[in-house]
Protein backbone atom coordinates (compact mmCIF):
# COMPACT_ATOMS: atom_id res chain seq x y z
CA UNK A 1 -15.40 -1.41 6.04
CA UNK A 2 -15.07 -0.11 2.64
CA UNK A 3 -12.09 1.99 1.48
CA UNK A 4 -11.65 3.68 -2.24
CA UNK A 5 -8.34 2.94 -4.07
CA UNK A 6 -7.74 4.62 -7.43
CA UNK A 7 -11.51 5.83 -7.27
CA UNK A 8 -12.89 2.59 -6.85
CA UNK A 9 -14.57 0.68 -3.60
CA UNK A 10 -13.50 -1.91 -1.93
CA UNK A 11 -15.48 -3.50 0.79
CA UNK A 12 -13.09 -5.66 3.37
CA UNK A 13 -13.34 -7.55 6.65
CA UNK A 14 -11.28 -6.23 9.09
CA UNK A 15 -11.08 -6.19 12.99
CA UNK A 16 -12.09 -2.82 14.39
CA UNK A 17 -8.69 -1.71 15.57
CA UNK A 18 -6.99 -2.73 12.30
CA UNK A 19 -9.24 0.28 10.76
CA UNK A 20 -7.02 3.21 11.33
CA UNK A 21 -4.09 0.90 9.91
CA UNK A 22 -6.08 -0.10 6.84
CA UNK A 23 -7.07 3.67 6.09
CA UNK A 24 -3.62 4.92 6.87
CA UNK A 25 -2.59 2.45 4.30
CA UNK A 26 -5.02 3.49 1.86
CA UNK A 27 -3.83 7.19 1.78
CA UNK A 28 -0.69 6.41 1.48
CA UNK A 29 -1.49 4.31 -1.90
CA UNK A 30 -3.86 6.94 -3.02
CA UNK A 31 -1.24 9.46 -2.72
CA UNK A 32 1.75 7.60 -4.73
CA UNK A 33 -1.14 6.87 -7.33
CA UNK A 34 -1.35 10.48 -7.20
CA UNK A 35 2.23 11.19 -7.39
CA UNK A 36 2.58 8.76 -10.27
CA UNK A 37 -0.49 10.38 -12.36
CA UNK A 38 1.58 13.46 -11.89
CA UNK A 39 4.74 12.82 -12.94
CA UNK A 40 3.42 10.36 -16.11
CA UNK A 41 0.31 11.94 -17.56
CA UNK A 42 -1.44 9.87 -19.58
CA UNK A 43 -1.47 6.75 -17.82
CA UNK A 44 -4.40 4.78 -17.28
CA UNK A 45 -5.39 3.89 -13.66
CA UNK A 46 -4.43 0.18 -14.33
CA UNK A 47 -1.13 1.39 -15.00
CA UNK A 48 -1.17 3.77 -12.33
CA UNK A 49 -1.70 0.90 -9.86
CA UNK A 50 0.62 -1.71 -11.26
CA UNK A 51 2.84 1.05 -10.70
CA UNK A 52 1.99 1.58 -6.82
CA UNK A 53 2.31 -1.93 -6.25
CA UNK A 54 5.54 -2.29 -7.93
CA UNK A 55 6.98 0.31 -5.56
CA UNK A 56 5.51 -0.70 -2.12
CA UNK A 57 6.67 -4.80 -3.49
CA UNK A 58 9.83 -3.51 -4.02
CA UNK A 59 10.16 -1.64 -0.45
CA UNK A 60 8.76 -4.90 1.23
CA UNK A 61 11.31 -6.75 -0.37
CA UNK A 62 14.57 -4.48 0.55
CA UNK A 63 12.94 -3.86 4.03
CA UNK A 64 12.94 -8.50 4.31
CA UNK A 65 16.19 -9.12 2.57
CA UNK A 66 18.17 -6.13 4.47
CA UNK A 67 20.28 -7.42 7.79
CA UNK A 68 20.72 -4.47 9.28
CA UNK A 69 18.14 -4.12 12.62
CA UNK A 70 18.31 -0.35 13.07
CA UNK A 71 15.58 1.42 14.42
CA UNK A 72 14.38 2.75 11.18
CA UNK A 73 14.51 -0.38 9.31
CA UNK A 74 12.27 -2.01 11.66
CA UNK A 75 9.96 1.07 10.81
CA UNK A 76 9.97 0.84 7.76
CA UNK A 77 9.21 -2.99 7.65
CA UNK A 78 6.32 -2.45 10.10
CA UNK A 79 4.95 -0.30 7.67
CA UNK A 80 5.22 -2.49 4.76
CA UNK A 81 3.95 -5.48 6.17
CA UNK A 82 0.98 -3.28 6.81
CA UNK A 83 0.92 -2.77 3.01
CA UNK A 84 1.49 -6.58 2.75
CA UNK A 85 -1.75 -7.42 4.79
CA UNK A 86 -3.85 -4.54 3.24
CA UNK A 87 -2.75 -6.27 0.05
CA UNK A 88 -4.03 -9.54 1.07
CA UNK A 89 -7.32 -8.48 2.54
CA UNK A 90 -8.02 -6.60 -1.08
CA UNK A 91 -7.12 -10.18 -2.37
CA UNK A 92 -9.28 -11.61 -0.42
CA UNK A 93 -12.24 -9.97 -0.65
């Protein structure tokens, strides 16, 4: 499977029904590197993307370190550790 982050391809192994996770995940980083190219014009995509990955680390990290178990917390860390494995196949590959 290959997905395009930032304009660029990147080829990963992933189980078949991890796909529509992995591209769901890839909009959603496409789009806040879109929001951030916005809102700071002029930026190159490097900083773009240290940008998007400062964000979605910082999420993760609230989402671990909070003790509340409400149903939208567990959401929300769902999510992120989606983020946190697409992140670690892109490593990885």
């Amino acid at each position: 499977m290959t997905v395009i982050i930032a304009g660029r391809p990147y080829s990963l192994k992933v189980e078949a029904e991890d796909e529509p996770v992995i591209l769901r995940l890839t909009k959603e980083i496409n789009d806040k590197i879109k929001q951030f190219q916005t809102t700071y014009r002029g930026k190159d995509k490097q900083d773009l993307l240290a940008m998007t990955l400062l964000t979605f680390t910082v999420d993760l990290h609230k989402a671990r370190t909070k003790t509340t178990t409400d149903l939208s917390a567990n959401h929300l860390s769902d999510s992120l550790q989606e983020i946190d494995n697409l992140l670690d196949n892109l490593v990885k590959s």
